[in-house]
Protein backbone atom coordinates (compact mmCIF):
# COMPACT_ATOMS: atom_id res chain seq x y z
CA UNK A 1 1.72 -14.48 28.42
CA UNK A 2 3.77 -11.80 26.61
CA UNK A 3 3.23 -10.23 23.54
CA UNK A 4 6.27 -11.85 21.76
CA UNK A 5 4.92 -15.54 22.98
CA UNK A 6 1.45 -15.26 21.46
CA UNK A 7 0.98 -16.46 17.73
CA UNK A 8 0.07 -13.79 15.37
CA UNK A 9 -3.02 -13.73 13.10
CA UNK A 10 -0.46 -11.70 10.75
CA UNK A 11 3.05 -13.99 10.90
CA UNK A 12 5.93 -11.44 8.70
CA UNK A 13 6.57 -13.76 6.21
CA UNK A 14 2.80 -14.18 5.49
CA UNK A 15 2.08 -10.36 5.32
CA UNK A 16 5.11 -9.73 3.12
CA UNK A 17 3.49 -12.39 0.63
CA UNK A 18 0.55 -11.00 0.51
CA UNK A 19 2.01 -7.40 -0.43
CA UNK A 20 3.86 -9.45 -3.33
CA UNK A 21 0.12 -9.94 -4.45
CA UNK A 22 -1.22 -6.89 -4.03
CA UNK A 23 1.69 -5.09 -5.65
CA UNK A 24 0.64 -7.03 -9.12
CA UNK A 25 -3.18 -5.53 -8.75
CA UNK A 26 -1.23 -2.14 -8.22
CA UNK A 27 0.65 -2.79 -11.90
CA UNK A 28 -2.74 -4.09 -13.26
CA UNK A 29 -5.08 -1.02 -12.59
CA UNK A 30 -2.55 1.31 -14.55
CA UNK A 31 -2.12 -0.85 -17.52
CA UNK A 32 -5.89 -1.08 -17.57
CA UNK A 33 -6.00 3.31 -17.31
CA UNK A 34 -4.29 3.04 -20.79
CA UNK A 35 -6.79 0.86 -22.54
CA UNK A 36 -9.54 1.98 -24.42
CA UNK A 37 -13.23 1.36 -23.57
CA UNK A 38 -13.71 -2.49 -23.80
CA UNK A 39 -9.90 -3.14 -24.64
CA UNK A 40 -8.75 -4.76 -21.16
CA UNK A 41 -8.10 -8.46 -20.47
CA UNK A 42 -10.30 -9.77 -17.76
CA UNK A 43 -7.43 -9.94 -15.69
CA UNK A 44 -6.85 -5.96 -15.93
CA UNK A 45 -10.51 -5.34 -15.18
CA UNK A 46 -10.23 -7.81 -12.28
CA UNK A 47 -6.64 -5.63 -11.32
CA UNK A 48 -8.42 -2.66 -11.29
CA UNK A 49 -11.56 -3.60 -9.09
CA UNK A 50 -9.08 -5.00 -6.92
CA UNK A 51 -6.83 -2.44 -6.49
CA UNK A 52 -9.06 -0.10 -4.45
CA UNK A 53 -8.88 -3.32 -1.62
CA UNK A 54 -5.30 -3.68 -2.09
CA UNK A 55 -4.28 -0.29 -1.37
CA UNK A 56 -6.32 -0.64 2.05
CA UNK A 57 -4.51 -3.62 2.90
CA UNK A 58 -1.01 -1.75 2.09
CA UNK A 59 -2.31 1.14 4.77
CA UNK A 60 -4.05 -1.56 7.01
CA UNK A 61 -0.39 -3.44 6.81
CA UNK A 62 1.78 -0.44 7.71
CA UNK A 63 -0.25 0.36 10.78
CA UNK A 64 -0.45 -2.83 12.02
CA UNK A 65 3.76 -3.51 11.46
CA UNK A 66 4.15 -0.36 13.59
CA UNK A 67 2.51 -1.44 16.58
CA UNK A 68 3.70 -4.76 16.52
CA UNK A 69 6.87 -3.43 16.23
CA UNK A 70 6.22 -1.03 19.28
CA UNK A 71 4.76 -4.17 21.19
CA UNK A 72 7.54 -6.61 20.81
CA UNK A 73 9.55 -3.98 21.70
CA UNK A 74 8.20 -2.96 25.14
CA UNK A 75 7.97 -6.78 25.82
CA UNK A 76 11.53 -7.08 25.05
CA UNK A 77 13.02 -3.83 27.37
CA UNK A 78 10.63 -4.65 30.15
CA UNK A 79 8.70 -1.02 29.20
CA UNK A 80 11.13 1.33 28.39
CA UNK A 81 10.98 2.46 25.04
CA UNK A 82 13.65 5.17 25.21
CA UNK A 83 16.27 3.30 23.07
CA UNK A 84 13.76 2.08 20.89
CA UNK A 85 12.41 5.99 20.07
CA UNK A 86 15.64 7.32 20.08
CA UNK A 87 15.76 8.48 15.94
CA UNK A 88 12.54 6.65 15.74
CA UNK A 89 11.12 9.21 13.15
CA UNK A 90 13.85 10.25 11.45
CA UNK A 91 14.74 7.33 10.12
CA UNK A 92 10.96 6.13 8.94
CA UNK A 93 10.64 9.32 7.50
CA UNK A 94 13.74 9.02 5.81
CA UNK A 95 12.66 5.34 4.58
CA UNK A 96 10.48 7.27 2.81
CA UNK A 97 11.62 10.18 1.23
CA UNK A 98 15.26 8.27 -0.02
CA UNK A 99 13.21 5.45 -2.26
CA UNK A 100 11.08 8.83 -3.72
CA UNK A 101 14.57 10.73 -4.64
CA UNK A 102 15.89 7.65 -5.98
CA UNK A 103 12.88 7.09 -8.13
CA UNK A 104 12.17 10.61 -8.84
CA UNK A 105 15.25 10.82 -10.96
CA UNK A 106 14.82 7.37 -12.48
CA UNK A 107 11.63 8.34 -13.76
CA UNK A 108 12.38 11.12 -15.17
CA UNK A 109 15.43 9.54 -17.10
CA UNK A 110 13.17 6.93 -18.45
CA UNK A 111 10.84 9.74 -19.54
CA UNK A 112 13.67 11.26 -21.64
CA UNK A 113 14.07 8.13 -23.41
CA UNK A 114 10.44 7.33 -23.97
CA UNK A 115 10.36 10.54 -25.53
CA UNK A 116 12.87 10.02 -27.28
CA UNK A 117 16.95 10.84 -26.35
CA UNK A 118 17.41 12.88 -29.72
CA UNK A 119 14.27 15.29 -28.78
CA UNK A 120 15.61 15.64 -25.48
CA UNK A 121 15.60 19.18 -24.45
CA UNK A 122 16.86 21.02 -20.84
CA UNK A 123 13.07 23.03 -21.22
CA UNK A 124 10.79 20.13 -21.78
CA UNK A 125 12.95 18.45 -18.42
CA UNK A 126 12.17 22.18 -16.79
CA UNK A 127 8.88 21.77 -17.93
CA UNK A 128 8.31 18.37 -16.16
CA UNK A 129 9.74 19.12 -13.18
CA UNK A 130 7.67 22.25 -13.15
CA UNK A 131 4.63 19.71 -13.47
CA UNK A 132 5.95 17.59 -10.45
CA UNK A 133 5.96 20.43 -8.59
CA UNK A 134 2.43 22.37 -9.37
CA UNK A 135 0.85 18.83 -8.69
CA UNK A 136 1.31 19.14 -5.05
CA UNK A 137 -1.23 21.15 -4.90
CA UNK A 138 -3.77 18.75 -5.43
CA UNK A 139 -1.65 16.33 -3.24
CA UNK A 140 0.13 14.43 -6.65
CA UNK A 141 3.26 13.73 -5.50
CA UNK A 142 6.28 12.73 -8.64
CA UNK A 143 8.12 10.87 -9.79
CA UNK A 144 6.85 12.21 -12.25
CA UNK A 145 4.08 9.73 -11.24
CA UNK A 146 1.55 9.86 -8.01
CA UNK A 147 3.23 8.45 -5.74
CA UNK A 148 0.60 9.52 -3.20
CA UNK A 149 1.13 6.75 -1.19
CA UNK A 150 4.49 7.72 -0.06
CA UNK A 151 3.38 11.21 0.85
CA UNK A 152 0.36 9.82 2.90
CA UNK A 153 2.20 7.32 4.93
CA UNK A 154 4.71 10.29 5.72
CA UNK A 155 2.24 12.19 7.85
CA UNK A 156 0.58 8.66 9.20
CA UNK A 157 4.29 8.03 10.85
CA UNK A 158 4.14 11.29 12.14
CA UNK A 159 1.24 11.04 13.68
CA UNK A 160 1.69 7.52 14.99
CA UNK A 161 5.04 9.28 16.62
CA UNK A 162 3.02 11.76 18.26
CA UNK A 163 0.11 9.58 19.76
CA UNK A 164 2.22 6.75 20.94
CA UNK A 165 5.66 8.28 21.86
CA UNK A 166 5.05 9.68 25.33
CA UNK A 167 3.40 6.10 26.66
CA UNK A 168 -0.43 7.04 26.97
CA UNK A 169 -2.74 4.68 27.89
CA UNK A 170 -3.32 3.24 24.06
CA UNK A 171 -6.85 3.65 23.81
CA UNK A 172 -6.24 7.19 24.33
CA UNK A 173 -2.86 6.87 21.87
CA UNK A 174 -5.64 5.44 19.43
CA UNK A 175 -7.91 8.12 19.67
CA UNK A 176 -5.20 10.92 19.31
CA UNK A 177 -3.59 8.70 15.90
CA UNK A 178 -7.31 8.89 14.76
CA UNK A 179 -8.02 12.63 15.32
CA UNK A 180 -4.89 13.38 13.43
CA UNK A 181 -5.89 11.18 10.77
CA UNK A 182 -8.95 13.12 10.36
CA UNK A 183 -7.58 16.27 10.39
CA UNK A 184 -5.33 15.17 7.41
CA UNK A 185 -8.22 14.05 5.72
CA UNK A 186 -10.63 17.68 6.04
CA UNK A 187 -7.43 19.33 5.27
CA UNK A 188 -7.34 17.37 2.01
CA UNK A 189 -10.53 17.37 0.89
CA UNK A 190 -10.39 21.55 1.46
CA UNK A 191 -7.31 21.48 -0.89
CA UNK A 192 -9.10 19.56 -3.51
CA UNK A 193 -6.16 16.50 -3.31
CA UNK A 194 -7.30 13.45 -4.95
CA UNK A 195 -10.18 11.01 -3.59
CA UNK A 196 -7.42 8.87 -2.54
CA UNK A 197 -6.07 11.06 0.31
CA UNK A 198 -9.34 10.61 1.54
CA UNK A 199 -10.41 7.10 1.52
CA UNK A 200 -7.09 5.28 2.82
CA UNK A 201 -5.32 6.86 5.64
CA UNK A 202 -7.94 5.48 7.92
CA UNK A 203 -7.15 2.19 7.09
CA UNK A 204 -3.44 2.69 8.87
CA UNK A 205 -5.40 3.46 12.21
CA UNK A 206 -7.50 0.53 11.77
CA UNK A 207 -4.73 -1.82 11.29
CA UNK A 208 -2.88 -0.06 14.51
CA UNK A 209 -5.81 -1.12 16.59
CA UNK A 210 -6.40 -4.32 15.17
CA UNK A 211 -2.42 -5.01 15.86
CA UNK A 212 -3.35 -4.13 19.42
CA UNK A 213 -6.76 -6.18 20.27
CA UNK A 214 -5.91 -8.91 17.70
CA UNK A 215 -6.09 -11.68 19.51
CA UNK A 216 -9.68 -10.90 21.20
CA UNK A 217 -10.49 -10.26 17.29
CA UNK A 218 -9.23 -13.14 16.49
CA UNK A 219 -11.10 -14.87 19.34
CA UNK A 220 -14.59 -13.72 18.46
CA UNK A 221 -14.22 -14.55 14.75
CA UNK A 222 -12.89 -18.04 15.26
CA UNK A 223 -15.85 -18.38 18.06
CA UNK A 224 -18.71 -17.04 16.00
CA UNK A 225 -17.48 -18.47 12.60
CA UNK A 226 -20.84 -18.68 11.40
CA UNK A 227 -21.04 -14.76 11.64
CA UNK A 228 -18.09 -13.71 10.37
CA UNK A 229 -18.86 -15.39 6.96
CA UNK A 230 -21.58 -13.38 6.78
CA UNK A 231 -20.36 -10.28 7.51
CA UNK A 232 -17.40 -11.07 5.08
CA UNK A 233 -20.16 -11.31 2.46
CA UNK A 234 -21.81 -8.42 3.89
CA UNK A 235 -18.01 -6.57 3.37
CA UNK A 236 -17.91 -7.96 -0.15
CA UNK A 237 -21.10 -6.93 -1.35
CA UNK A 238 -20.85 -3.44 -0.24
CA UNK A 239 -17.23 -3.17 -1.94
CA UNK A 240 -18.82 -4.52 -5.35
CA UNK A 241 -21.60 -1.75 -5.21
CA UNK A 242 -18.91 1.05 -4.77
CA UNK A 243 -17.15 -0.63 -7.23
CA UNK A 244 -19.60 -1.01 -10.16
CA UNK A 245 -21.68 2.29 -9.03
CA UNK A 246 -18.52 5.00 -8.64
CA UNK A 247 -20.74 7.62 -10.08
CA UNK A 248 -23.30 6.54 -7.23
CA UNK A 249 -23.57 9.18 -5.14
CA UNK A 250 -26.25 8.14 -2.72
CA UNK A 251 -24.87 8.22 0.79
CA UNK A 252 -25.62 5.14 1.91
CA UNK A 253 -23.69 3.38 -0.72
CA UNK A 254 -20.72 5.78 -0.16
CA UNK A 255 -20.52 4.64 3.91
CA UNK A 256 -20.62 1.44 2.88
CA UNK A 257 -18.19 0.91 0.05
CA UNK A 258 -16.08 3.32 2.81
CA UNK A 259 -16.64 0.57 5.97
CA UNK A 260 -15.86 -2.35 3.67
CA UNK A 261 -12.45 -1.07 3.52
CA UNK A 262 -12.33 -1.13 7.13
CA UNK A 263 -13.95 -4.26 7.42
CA UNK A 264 -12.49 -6.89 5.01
CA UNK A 265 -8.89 -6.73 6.12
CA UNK A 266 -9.99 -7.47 9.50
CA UNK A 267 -12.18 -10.37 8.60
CA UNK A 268 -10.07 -11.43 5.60
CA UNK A 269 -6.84 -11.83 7.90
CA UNK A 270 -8.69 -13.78 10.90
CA UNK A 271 -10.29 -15.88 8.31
CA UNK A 272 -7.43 -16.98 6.60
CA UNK A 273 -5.95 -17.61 9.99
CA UNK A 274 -8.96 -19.90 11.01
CA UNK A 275 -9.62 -21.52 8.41
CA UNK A 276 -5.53 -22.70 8.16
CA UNK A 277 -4.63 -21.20 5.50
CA UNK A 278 -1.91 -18.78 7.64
CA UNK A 279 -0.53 -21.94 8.30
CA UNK A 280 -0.59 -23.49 5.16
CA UNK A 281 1.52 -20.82 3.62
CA UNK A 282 3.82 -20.79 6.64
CA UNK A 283 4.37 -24.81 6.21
CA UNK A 284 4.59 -24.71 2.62
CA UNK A 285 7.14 -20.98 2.30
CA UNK A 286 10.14 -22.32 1.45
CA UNK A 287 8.71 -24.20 -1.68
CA UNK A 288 8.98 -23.10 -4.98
CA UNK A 289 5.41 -20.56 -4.90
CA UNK A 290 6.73 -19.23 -1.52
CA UNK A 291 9.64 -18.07 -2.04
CA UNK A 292 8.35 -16.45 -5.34
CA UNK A 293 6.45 -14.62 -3.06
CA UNK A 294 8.41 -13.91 -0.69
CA UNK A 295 11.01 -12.48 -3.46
CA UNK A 296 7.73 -10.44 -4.84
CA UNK A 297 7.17 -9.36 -1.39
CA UNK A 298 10.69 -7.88 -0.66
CA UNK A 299 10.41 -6.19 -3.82
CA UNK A 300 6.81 -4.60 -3.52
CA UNK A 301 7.77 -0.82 -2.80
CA UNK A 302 10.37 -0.54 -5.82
CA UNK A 303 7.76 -2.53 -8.18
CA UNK A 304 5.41 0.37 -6.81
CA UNK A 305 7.68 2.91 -7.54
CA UNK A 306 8.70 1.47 -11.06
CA UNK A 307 5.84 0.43 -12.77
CA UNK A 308 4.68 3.40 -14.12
CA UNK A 309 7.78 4.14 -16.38
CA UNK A 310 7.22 1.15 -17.94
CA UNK A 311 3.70 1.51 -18.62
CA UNK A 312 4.36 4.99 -20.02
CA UNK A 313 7.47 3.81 -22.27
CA UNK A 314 5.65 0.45 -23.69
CA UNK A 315 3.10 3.00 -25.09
CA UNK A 316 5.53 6.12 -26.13
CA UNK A 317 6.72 7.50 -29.42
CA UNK A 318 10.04 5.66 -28.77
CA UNK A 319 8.27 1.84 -28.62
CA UNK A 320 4.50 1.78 -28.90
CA UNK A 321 3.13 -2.25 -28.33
CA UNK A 322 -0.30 -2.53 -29.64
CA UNK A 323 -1.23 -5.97 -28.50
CA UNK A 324 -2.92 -5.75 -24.80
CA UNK A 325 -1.79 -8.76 -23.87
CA UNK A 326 2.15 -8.29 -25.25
CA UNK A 327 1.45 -4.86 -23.53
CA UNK A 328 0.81 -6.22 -20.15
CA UNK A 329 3.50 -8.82 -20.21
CA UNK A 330 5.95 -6.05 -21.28
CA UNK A 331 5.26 -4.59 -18.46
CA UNK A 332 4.95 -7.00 -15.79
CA UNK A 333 8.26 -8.23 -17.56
CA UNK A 334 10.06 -5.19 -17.36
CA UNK A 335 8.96 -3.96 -13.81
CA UNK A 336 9.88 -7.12 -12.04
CA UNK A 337 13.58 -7.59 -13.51
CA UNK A 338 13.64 -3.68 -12.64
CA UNK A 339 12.73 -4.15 -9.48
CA UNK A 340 14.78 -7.22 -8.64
CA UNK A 341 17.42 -5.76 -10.14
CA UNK A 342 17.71 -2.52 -8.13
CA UNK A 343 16.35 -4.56 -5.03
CA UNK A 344 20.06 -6.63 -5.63
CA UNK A 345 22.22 -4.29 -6.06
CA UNK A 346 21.04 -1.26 -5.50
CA UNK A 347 19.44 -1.62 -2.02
CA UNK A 348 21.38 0.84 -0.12
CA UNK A 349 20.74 3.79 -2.82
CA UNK A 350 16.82 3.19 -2.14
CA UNK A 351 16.32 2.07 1.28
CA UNK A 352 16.43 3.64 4.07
């Protein structure tokens, strides 16, 4: 049976849902930043132990869309990818660096006016861009925000190019994608970049090889059901203990908290898919909730991108909102009709 005729544990539709999600947790963990000590909602406290999970799942995602891509593809041309890699990385690469440019100036015009438009000065913009700049040193990429994530999936492409583009066996491709990965990852932990360039980028190899044994995965969980809801607990347990212990730094807890980032998008994804709930969501995706998140979804990298303009104007000189919970819907507010809005009608000035 081919690729292309075997159902997937991750159907499109479902995974671009599930990003909607995530990209709310993302939103969440910043407005929760801002708080002070014992001033977030429950929900914002939930957003930000969550986020650590989402932003695995976002990695996890990525890498397995690429080789599912790559694997429909040589199904389809009967093995010869040459078409298919012809520009290949040019234009990922530039899917990611156009959404930054367009956002890096956005941001920065919506920092004028949170600042205020009539203290608006061509040396405090210097100044800021000077900022974005001097941050790369520590791997925090603008606008004027981290958007980290951006810059790390930019070397994960490339080095999903370079492993899989001359047709290796793809154990071998797997191996090379995860030797580069951990290059990346000494080379930022020797340039002092932020714990985030270290925990993550793994995930994207994790999801490339779960995209290419997924259906043995999926296999042994459905078979051993009663095993995988232990380990699942196992997964959870360990992320909770890196959670509520960050200062923790006995080893053991830090592998853990580590593998359950590995772990849980594996056995959270086969799961779902056992258990029906993958097709619940399919049946059910053209009702009112899924196509809300479907919509949230499509919209997930510009509410990404966005968010944090918002969360610095609703608490600026220009328009300070003292009520957490008029805060956060402010916010959420204001970044999805953003979003949408440049989603609509301003797609081809931010995606590639």
């Amino acid at each position: 049976m081919s690729y292309s005729a075997t159902p997937s544990t991750l159907p499109k539709e479902y995974t671009i849902a599930i990003k909607g999600i995530l990209s709310l947790f993302i939103v969440g963990t910043h407005l929760c930043a801002t708080c002070a000590p014992g001033e977030a909602s429950l929900w914002l406290q939930l957003c930000s132990a969550l986020t650590p999970l989402a932003l695995a799942f976002f990695f996890f995602f990525s890498g397995f869309g690429l080789m599912t891509q790559l694997r429909l593809q040589e199904a389809r041309q009967g093995g010869d990818l040459t078409k298919y890699w012809s520009g290949w990385l040019r234009k990922r690469l530039w899917g990611l660096v156009k959404p930054f440019l367009f956002f890096f100036v956005l941001a920065h015009l919506l920092t004028i006016v949170a600042q205020g438009v009539d203290t608006f000065t061509w040396g405090a913009l210097g100044e800021r861009l000077l900022a974005s700049w001097s941050g790369l040193r520590y791997g925090v990429i603008g606008p004027p925000y981290p958007a980290w994530f951006l810059g790390e999936l930019f070397f994960l492409y490339i080095f999903f190019f370079l492993a899989f583009r001359w047709g290796v066996k793809r154990w071998i491709a797997l191996l090379l994608l995860v030797g580069q990965t951990l290059a990346l990852i000494l080379f930022a932990s020797r340039a002092e970049f932020g714990g985030y360039w270290l925990r993550y980028p793994l995930c994207f190899a994790v999801g490339v090889g779960f995209a290419l044994w997924e259906q043995p995965i999926y296999g042994f969980v459905k078979r051993y059901l009663a095993l995988s809801i232990p380990m699942l607990l196992l997964g959870m347990v360990s992320y909770i203990l890196g959670i509520v212990t960050p200062g923790l730094q006995a080893r053991f807890f830090v592998d853990t908290y580590q593998a359950s980032l590995f772990l849980l998008p594996i056995i959270l994804v086969t799961l779902a898919r056992a258990l029906g709930l993958t097709k619940l969501f399919l049946a059910h995706q053209q009702g009112k909730v899924g196509r809300s998140l479907l919509l949230l979804g499509d919209i997930s990298l510009e509410v990404y991108l966005l968010h944090m303009s918002f969360v610095e104007l609703f608490h600026s000189p220009v328009l300070y909102i003292h009520s957490v919970w008029g805060y956060t819907l402010a916010t959420y507010g204001a970044t999805l009709l953003g979003a949408y809005l440049i989603a609509r009608y301003l797609r081809p000035l931010v995606r590639g």
